[in-house]
Protein backbone atom coordinates (compact mmCIF):
# COMPACT_ATOMS: atom_id res chain seq x y z
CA UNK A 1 -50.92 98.28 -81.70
CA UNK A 2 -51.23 95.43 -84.83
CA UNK A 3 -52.51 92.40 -83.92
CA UNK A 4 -53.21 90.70 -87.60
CA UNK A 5 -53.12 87.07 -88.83
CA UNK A 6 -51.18 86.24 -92.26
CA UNK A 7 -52.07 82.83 -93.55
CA UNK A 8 -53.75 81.27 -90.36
CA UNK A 9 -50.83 82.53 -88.71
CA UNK A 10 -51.96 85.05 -85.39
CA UNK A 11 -48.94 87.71 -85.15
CA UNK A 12 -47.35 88.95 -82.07
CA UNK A 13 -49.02 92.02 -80.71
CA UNK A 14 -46.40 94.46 -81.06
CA UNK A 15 -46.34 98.83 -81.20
CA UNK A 16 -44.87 99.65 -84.38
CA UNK A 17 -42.46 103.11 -84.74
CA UNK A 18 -41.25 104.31 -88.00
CA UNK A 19 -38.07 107.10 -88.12
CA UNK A 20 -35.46 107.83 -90.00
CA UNK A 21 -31.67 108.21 -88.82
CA UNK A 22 -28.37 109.53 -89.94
CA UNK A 23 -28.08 112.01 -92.99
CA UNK A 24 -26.52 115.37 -94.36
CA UNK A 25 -27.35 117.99 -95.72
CA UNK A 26 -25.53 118.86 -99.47
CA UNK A 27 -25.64 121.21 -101.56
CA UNK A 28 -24.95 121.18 -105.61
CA UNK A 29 -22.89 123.58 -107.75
CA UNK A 30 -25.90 126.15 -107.83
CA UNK A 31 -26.05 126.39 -103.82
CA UNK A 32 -29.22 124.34 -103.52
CA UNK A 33 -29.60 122.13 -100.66
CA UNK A 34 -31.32 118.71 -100.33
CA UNK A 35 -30.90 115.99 -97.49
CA UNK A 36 -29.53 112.84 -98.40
CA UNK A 37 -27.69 109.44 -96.86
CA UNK A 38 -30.72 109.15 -93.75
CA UNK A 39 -31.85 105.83 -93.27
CA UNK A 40 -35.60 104.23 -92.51
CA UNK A 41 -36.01 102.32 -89.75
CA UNK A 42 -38.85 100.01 -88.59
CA UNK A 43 -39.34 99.84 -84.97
CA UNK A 44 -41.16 96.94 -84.00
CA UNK A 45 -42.16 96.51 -79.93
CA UNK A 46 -43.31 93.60 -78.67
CA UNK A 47 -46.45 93.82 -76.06
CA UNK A 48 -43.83 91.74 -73.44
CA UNK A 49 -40.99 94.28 -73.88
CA UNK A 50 -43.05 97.49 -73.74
CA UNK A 51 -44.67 96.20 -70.52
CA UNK A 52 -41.17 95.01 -69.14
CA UNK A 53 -41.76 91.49 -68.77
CA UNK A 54 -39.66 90.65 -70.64
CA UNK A 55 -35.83 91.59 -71.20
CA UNK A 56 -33.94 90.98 -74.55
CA UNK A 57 -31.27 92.86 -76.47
CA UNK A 58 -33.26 94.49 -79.51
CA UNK A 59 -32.03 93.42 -82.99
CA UNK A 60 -30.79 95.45 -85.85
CA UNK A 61 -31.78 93.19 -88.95
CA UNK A 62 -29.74 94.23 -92.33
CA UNK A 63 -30.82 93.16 -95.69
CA UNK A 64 -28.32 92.16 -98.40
CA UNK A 65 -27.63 93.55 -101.95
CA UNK A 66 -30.64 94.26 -103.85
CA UNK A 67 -33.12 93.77 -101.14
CA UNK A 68 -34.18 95.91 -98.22
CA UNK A 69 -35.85 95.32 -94.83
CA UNK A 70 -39.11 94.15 -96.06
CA UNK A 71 -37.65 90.21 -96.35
CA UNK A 72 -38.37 90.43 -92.64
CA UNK A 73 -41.51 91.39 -92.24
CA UNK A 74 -43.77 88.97 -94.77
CA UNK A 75 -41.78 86.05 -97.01
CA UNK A 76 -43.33 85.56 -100.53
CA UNK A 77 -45.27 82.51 -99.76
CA UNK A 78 -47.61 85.01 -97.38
CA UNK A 79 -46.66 83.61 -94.37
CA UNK A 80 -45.08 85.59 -91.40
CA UNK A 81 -41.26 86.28 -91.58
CA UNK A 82 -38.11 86.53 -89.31
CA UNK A 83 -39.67 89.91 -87.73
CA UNK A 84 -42.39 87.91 -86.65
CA UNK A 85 -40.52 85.07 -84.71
CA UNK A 86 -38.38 87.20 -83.35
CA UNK A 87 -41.22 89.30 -82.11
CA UNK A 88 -42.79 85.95 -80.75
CA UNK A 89 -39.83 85.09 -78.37
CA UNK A 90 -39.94 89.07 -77.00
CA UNK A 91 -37.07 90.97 -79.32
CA UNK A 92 -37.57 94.34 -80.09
CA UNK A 93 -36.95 94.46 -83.99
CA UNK A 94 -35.45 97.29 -85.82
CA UNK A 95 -35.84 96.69 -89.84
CA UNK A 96 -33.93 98.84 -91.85
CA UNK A 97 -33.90 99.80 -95.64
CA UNK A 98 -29.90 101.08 -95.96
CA UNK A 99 -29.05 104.23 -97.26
CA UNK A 100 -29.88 104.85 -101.16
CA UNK A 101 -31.94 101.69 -101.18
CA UNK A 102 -35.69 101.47 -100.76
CA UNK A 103 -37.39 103.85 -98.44
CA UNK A 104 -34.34 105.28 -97.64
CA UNK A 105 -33.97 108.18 -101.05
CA UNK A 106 -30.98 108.15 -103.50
CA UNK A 107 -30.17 111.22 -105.27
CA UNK A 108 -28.92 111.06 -109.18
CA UNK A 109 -25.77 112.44 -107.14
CA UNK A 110 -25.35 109.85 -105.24
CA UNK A 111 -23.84 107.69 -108.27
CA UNK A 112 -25.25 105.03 -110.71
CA UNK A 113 -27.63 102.49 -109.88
CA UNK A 114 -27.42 98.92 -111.06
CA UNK A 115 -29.86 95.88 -111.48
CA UNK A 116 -29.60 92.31 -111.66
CA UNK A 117 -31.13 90.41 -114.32
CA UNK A 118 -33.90 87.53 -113.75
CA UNK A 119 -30.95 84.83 -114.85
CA UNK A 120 -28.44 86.12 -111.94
CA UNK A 121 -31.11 86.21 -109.08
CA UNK A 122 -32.30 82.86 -110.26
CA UNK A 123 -28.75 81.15 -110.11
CA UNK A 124 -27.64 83.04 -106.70
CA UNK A 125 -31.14 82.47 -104.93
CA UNK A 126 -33.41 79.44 -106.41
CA UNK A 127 -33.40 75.97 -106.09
CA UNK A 128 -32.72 74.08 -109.35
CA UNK A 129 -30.65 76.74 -111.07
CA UNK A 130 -26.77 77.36 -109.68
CA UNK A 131 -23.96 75.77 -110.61
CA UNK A 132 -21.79 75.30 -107.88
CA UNK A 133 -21.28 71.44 -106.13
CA UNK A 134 -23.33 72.15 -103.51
CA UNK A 135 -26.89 73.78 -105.17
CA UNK A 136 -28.32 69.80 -105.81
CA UNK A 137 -29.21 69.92 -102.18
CA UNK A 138 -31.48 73.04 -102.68
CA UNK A 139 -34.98 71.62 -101.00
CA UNK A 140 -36.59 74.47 -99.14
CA UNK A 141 -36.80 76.58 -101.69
CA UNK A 142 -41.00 77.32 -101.99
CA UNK A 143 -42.21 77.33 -106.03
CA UNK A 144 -39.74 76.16 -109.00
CA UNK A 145 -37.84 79.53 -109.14
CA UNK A 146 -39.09 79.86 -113.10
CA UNK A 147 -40.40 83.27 -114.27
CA UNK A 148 -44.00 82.76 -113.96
CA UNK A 149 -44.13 80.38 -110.80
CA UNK A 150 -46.26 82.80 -108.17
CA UNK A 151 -43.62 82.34 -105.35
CA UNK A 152 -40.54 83.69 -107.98
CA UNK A 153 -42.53 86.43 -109.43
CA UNK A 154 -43.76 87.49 -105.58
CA UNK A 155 -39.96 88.02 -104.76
CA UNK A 156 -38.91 89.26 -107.86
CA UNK A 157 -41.37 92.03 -107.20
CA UNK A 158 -39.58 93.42 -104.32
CA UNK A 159 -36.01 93.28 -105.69
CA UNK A 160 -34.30 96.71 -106.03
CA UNK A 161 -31.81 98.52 -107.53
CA UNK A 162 -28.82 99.42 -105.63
CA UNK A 163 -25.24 101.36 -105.39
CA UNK A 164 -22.92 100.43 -108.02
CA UNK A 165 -20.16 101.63 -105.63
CA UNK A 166 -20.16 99.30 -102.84
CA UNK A 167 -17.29 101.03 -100.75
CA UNK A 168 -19.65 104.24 -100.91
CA UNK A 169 -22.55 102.19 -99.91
CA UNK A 170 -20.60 100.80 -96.91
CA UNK A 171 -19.88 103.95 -95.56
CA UNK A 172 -23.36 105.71 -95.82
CA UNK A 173 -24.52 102.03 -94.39
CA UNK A 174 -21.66 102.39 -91.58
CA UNK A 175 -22.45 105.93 -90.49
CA UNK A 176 -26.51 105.52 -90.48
CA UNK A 177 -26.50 101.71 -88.62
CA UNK A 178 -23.97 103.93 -86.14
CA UNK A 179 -26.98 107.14 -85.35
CA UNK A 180 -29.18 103.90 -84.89
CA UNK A 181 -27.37 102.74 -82.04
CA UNK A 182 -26.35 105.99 -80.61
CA UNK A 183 -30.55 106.18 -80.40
CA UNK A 184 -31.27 103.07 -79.37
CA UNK A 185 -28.86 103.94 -76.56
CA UNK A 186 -28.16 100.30 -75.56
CA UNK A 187 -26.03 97.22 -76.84
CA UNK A 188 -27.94 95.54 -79.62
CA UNK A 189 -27.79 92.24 -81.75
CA UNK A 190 -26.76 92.82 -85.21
CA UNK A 191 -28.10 90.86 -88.38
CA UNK A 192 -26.09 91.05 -91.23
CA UNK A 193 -27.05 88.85 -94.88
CA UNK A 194 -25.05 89.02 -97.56
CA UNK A 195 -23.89 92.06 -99.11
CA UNK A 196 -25.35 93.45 -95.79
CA UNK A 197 -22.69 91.62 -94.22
CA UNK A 198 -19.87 93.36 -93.89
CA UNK A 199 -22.00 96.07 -92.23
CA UNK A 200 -22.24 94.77 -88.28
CA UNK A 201 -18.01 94.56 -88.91
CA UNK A 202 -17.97 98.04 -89.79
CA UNK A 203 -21.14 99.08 -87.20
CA UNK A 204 -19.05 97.45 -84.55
CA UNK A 205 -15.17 99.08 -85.13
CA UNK A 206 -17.16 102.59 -84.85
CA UNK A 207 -19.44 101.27 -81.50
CA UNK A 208 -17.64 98.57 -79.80
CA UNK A 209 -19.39 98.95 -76.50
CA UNK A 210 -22.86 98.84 -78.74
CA UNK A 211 -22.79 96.15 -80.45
CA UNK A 212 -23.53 92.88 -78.20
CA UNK A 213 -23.24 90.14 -81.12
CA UNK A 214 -23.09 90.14 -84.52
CA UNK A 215 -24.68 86.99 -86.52
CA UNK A 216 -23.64 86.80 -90.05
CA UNK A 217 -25.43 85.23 -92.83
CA UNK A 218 -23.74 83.96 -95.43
CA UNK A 219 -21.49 87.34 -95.24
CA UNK A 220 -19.56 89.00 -98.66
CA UNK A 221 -16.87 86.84 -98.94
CA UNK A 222 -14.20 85.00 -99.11
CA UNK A 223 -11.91 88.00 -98.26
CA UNK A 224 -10.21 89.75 -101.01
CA UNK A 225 -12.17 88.56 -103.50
CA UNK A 226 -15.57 87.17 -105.13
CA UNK A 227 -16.59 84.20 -106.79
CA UNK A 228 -20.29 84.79 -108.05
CA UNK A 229 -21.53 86.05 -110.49
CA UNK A 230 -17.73 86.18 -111.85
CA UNK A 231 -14.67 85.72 -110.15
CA UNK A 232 -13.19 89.26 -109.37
CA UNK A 233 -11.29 91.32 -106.85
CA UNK A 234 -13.77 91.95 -103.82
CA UNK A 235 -13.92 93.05 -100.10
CA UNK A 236 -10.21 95.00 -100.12
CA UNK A 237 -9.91 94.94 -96.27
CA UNK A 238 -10.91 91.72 -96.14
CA UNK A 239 -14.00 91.53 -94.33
CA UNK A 240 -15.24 95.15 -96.14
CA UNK A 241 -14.61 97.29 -99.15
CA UNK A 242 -14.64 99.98 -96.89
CA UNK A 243 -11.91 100.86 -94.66
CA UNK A 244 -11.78 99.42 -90.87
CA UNK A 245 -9.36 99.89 -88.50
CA UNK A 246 -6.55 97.24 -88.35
CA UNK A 247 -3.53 97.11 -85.32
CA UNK A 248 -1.04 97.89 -87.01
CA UNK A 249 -2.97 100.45 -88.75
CA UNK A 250 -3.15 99.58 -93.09
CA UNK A 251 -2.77 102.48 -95.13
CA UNK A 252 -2.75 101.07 -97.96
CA UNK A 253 -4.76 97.34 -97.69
CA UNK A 254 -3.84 96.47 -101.14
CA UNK A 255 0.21 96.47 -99.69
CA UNK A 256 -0.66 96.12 -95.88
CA UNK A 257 -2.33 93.11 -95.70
CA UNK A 258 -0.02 90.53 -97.39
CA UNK A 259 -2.12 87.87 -98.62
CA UNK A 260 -1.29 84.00 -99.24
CA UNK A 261 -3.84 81.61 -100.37
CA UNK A 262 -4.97 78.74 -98.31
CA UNK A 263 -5.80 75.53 -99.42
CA UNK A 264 -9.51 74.33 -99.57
CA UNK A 265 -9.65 71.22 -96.57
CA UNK A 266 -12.00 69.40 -99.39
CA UNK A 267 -12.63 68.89 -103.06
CA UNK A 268 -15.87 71.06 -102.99
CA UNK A 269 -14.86 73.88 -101.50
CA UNK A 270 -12.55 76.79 -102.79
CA UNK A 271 -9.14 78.00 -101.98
CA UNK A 272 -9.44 81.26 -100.37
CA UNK A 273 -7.35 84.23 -98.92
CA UNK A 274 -6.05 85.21 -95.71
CA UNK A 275 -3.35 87.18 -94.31
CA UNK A 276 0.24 85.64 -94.75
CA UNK A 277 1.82 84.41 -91.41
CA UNK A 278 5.06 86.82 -91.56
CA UNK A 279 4.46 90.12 -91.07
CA UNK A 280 2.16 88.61 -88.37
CA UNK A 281 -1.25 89.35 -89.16
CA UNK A 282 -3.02 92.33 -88.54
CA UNK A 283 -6.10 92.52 -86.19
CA UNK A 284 -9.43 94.00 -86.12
CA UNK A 285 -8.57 95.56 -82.25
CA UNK A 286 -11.91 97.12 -82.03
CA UNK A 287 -13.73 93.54 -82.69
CA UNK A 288 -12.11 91.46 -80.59
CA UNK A 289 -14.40 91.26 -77.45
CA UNK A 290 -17.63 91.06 -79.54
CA UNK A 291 -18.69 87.33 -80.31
CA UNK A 292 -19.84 86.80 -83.40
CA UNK A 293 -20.79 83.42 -85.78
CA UNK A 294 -21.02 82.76 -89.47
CA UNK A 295 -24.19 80.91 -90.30
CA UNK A 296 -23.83 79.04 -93.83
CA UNK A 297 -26.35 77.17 -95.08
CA UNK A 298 -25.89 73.64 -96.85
CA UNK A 299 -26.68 74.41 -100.71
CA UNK A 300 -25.35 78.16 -100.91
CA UNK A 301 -23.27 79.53 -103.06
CA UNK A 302 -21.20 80.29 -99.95
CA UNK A 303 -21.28 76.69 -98.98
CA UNK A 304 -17.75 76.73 -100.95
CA UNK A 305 -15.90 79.47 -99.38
CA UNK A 306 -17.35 80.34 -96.29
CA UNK A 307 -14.56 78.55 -94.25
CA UNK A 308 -12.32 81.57 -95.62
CA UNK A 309 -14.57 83.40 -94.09
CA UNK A 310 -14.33 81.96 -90.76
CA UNK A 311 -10.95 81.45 -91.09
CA UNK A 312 -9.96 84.50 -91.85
CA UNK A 313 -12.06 86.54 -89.24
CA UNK A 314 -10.19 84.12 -86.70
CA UNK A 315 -7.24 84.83 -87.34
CA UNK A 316 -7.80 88.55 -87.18
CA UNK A 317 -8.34 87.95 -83.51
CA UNK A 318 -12.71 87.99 -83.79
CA UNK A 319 -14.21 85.53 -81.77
CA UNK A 320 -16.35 83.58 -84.30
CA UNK A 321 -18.03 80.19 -84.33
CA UNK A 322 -19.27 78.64 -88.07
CA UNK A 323 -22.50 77.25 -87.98
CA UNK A 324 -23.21 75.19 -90.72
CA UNK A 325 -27.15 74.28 -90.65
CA UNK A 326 -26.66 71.08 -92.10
CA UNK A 327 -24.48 70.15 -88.65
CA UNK A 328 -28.06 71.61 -86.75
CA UNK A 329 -30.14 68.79 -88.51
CA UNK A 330 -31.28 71.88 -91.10
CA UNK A 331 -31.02 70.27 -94.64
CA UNK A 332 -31.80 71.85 -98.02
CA UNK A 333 -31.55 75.91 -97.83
CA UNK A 334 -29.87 78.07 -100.21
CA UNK A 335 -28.38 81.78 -99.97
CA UNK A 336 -32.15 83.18 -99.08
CA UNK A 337 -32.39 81.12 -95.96
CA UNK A 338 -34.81 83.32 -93.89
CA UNK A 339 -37.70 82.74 -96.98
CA UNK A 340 -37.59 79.33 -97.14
CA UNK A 341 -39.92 76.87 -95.94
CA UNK A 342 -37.88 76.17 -92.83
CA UNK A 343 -36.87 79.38 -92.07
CA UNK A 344 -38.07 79.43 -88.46
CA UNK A 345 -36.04 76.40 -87.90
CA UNK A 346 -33.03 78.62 -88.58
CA UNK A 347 -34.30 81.60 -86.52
CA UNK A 348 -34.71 79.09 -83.40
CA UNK A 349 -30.91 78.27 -83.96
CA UNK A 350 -29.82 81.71 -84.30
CA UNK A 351 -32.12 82.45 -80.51
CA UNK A 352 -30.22 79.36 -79.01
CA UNK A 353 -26.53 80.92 -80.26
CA UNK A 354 -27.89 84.26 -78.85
CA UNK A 355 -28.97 83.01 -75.70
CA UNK A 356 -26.05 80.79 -75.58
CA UNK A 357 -23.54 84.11 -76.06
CA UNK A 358 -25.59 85.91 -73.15
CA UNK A 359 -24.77 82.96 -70.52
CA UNK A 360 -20.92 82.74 -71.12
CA UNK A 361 -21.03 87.29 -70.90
CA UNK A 362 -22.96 86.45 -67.32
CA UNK A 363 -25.03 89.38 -65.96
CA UNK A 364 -22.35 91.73 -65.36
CA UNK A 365 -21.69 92.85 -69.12
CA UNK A 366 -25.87 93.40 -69.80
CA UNK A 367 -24.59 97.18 -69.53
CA UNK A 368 -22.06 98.73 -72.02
């Protein structure tokens, strides 16, 4: 059991696991064999849940491009992180490091690798450096985000390298999230940021009856294409690059789903795609009974096209709710909202939304 403080800060007692999930074996053009695509997982137990006094669906938490599940456990400033406060109101945490990424092994034949300069992380993530209407309300950002300031460097240490080929990375992330579940054995909460987004979509089309909620933050988006760091075709099935399964099925997304663009409802926010209105639009059938809800916070990057987002997973036929922090009474967070100085303020929202999703299921849907 770890019982240890972090800044003043006493942790949760908690039993700590640590597995890995999903994987295949391969072999190369000389008949040699290696293991690759498994997953690491974190297991995290809270004292309350091992002793069954408590009763919570576990979360899966999913880190976004670059990153992997350590921005859970610790945030750069040294003080505890989202695994923590979750742990505190009695969920059982599972942190994961997606295939290829982390602690979780990529093989030279699993394709290129890319990186992100200093510049790029500094304009998506940090206060004082993006572009976009919205980043001059960037507050809770800790530091000044410059190379050098302790807080920047801290995070910059644990950025990665990741998949080039984000449809690949999907997939791998799709089938390993789906052995999770099949061994946790019961309906879980799924966590999705960023690039890690369009994961709990895909997780939930392969384990509908698994997947209890999905809360997505700040999602890839808007659909069918991306803004940052360039504008550029993106997420070809609209909420993933990899295929999910649409009634009437799409064969071919870049013909099945006819697009039109929608106007933005204000100046400083961006048109964005959805599905035109005739053919009627196709839906995500294997979503549909799963509640899910878009958190965006106030000076993101996403800030702009979120709505799409929203919009667009609506009329699909998911059951989705926006929350924009700013209409919580949470002011000043950017794209890396669970880091921030505020970040537990967040997290309590997120509980309330949870808890909020259990009471309109009632008790007879706590089983799948």
């Amino acid at each position: 059991m770890e019982d240890h403080g972090t800044k003043g800060n006493m942790l949760t007692a908690h039993d700590r696991e640590i597995f890995y999930v999903g994987g295949r074996w391969f072999r190369d053009a000389k008949g040699r064999q290696r293991f690759g695509e498994q997953m690491y997982v974190e297991r995290l137990i809270p004292t309350t849940v091992r002793d069954e006094t408590v009763h919570r669906d576990p979360i899966i938490f999913i880190h976004g491009a670059t990153r992997s599940g350590v921005d859970w456990l610790t945030k750069p400033d040294g003080n505890p992180g989202w695994a923590s406060y979750f742990l505190s109101k009695g969920f059982e945490c599972y942190l994961v490091d997606l295939p290829l990424r982390g602690r979780s092994p990529w093989h030279p034949e699993d394709g290129e690798l890319i990186t992100y300069p200093a510049e790029a992380i500094q304009q998506l993530f940090a206060a004082g450096y993006g572009t976009w209407p919205q980043a001059k309300l960037h507050t809770q950002w800790p530091g000044t985000g410059a190379v050098g300031d302790p807080f920047y460097d801290h995070f910059s240490a644990s950025t990665l390298q990741m998949l080039g080929d984000i449809t690949k990375q999907e997939l791998v992330a799709q089938a390993a999230c789906a052995a999770l579940l099949d061994r946790i054995g019961k309906p879980a909460v799924v966590i999705g940021h960023s690039a890690g987004g369009p994961v709990p979509w895909l997780l939930a089309d392969v384990r509908p009856k698994l997947v209890r909620s999905i809360i997505a933050l700040e999602p890839s988006g808007p659909p069918f294409t991306k803004w940052l760091p360039k504008p550029s075709p993106g997420s070809r099935y609209g909420v993933s690059s990899a295929p999910i399964t649409y009634d009437p099925p799409v064969t071919d997304p870049d013909v099945d789903l006819v697009r039109q663009e929608v106007k933005a409802p204000s100046e400083q926010l961006v048109d964005c795609m959805i599905q035109a209105s005739s053919p009627p639009p196709r839906q995500l059938v294997n979503l549909k009974d799963i509640p899910a809800v878009v958190i965006t916070a106030p000076a993101s990057y996403h800030a702009q096209y979120d709505w799409g987002v929203v919009a667009y997973l609506k009329q699909v036929g998911v059951q989705v709710e926006h929350m924009k922090l700013e209409d919580k009474g949470i002011f000043g967070n950017g794209h890396m909202m669970f880091i921030e100085r505020n970040s537990n303020e967040i997290a309590a929202e997120i509980i309330r939304w949870i808890e909020n999703a259990a009471a309109q299921r009632g008790p007879s849907s706590k089983t799948p």
